[in-house]
Protein backbone atom coordinates (compact mmCIF):
# COMPACT_ATOMS: atom_id res chain seq x y z
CA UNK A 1 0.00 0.00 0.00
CA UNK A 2 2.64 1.82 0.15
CA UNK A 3 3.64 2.96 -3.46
CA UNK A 4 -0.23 4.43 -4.05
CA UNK A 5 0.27 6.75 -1.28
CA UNK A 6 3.64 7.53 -2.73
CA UNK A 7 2.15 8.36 -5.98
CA UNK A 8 -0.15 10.82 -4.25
CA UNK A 9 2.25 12.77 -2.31
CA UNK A 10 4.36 13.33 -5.43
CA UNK A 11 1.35 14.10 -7.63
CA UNK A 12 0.40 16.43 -4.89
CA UNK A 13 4.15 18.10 -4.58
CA UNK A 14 3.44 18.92 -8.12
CA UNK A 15 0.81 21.01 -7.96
CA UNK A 16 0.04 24.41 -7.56
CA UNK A 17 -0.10 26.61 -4.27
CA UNK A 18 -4.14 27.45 -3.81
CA UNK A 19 -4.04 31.47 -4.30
CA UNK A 20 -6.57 31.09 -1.16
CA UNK A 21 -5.05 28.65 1.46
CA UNK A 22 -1.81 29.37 0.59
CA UNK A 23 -1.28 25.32 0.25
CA UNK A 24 -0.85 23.13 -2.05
CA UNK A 25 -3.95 21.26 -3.09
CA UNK A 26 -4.75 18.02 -2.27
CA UNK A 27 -5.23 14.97 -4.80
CA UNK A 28 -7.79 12.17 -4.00
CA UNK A 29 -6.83 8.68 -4.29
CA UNK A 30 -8.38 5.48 -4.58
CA UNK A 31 -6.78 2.18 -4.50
CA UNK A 32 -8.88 -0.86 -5.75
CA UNK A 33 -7.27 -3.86 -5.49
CA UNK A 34 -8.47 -7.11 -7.26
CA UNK A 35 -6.76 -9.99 -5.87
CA UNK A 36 -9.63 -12.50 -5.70
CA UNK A 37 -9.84 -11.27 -1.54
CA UNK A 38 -6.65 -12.83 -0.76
CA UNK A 39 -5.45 -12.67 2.35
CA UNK A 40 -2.70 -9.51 1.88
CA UNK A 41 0.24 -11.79 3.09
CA UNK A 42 -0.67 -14.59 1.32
CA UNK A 43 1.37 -14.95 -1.77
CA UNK A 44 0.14 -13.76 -4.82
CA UNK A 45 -1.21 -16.90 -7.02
CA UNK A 46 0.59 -16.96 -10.74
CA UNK A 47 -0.74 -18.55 -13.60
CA UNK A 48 0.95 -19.79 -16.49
CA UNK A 49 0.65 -17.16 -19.55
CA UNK A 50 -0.67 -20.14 -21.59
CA UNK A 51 -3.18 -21.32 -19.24
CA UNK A 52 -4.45 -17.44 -19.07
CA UNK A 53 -4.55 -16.86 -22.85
CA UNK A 54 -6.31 -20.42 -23.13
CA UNK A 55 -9.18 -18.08 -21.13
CA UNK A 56 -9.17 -14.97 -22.48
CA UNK A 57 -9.62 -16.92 -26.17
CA UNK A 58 -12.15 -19.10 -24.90
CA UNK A 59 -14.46 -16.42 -22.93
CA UNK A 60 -13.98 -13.63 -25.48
CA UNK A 61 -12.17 -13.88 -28.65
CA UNK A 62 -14.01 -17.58 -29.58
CA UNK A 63 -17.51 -16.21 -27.59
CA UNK A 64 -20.12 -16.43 -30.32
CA UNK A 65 -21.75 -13.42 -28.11
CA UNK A 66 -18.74 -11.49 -27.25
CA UNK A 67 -18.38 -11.88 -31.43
CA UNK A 68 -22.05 -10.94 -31.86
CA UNK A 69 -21.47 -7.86 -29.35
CA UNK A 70 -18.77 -6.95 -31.48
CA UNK A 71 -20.58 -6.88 -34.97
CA UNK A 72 -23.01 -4.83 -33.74
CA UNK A 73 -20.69 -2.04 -32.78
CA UNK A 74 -19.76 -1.81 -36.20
CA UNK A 75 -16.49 -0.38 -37.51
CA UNK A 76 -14.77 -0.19 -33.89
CA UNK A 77 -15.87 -3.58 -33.32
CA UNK A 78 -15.06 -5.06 -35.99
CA UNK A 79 -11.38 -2.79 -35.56
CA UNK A 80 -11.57 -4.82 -31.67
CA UNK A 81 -12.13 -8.04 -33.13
CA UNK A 82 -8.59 -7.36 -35.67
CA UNK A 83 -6.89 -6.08 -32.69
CA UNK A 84 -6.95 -8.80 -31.16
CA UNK A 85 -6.20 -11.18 -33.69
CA UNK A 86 -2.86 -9.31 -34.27
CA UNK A 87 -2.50 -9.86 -30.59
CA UNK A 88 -2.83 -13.80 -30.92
CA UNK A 89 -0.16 -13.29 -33.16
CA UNK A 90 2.19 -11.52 -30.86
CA UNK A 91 1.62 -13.85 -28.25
CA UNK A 92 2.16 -16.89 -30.60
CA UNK A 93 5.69 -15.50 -31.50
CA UNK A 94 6.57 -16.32 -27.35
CA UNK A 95 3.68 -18.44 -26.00
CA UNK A 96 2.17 -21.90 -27.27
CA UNK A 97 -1.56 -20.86 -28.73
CA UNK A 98 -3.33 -24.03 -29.12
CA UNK A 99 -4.15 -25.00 -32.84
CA UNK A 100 -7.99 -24.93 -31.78
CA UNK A 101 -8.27 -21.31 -31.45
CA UNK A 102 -6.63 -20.14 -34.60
CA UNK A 103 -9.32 -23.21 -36.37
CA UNK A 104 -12.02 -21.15 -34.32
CA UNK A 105 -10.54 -17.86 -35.05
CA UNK A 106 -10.69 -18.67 -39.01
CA UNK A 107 -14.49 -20.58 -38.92
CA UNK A 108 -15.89 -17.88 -36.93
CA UNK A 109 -14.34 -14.56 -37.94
CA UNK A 110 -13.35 -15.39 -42.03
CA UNK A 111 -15.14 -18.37 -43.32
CA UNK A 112 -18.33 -17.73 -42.02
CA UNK A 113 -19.86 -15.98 -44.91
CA UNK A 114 -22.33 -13.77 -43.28
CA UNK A 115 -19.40 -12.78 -40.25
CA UNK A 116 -17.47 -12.00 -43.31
CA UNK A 117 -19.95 -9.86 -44.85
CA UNK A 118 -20.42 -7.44 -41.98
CA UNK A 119 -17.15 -7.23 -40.70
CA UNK A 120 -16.38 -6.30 -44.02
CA UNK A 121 -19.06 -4.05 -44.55
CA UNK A 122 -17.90 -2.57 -40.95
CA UNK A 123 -14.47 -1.98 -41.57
CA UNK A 124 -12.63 -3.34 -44.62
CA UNK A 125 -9.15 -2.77 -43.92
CA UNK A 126 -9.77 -4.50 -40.26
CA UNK A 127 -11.48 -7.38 -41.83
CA UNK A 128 -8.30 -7.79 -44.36
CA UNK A 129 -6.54 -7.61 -41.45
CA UNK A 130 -8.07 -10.50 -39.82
CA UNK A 131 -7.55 -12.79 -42.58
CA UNK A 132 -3.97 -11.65 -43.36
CA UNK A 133 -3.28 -12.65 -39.76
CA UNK A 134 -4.33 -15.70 -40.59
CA UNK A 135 -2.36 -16.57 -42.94
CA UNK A 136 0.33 -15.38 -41.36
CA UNK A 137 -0.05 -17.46 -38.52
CA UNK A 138 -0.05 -20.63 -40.78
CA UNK A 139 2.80 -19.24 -42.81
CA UNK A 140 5.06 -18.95 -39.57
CA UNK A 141 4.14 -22.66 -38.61
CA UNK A 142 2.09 -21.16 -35.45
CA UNK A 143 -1.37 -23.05 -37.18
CA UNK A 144 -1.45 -25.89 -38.86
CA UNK A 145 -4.34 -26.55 -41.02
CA UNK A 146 -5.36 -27.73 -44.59
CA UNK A 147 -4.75 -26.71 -47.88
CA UNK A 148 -8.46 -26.25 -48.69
CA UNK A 149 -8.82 -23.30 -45.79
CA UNK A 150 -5.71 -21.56 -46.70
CA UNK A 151 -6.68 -21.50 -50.40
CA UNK A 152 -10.57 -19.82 -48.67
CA UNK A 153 -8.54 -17.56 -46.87
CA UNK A 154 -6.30 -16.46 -50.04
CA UNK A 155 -9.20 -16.28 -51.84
CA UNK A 156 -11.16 -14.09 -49.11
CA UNK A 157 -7.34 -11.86 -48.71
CA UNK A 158 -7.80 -10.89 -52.90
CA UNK A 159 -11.42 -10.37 -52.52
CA UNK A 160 -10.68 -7.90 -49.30
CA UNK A 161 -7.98 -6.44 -51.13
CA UNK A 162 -9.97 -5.58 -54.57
CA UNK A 163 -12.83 -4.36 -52.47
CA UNK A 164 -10.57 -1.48 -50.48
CA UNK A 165 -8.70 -0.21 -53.94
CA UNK A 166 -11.55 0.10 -55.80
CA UNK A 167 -12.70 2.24 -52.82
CA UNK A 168 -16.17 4.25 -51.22
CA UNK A 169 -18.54 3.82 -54.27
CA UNK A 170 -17.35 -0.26 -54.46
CA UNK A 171 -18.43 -0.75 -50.75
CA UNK A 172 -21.71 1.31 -51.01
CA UNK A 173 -22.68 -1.02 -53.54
CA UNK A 174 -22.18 -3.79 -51.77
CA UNK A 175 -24.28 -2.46 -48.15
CA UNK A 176 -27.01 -1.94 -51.04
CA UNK A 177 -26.63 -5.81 -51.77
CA UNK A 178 -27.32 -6.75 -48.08
């Protein structure tokens, strides 16, 4: 507890002198601390950064309603849903991802055709994004999977790719398709 009240005291020898006390003002503080209600000198428990990204997959990323949540926000969530797919990726490079959630990743964000219609009605360049991850994942032996799917998602990359350079009036057409 002993660093938050640190933090205060310098943010508060930082500020001004109050023209009417003559003091320097005060800063409020509040300290929440979310250790599951631990006991404060029990130790702390730590998890294995494989066994933690298994969870965060499973009850977001791979959540048909976190996934549904995200559709609906439209461009930002579709932006979220790329975001975190180049995050997979980063963690790939120094963590073992399980093959599973890249298969889950591709079925439900890319070869789903109607989750591939809005997300790239939503946000183009983030969908592209999603699928180039993808690939990239399979291309630096972090997924293995089939020839069939990688050929869908090359297919789905040139489609994504055609539909950003030829640009605003493309995509209109194509939300007046839906």
């Amino acid at each position: 507890m002993l660093l938050p009240v640190a933090l205060k005291k310098a943010a508060e020898n930082r500020k001004e002198i109050d023209p009417k006390t003559g003091k320097k003002r005060k800063v409020s503080i509040s300290v929440i601390e979310a250790f599951g209600g631990f006991d404060e000198n029990a130790p702390v428990p730590v998890k294995d950064v494989e066994e933690v990204l298994r969870l965060e997959y499973r009850s977001k990323f791979l959540n048909p309603k976190w996934r549904d949540a995200m559709l609906k926000q439209g461009s930002g969530g579709t932006y979220e849903i790329s975001q975190r797919m180049t995050a997979m990726i980063g963690w790939s490079a120094t963590a073992e991802i399980d093959n599973f959630v890249f298969d889950q990743a591709a079925e439900r964000y890319a070869l789903d055709a109607d989750v591939a219609k809005q997300l790239q009605r939503a946000n183009p360049e983030a969908f592209k994004n999603i699928v180039r991850r993808l690939l990239e994942a399979s291309g630096r032996g972090m997924w293995s999977t089939d020839t069939s799917t990688l050929d869908k998602l090359k297919d789905l990359y040139a489609d994504a790719d055609d539909i950003i350079e030829q640009g605003s009036d493309f995509r209109a057409k194509i939300k007046q398709e839906a």
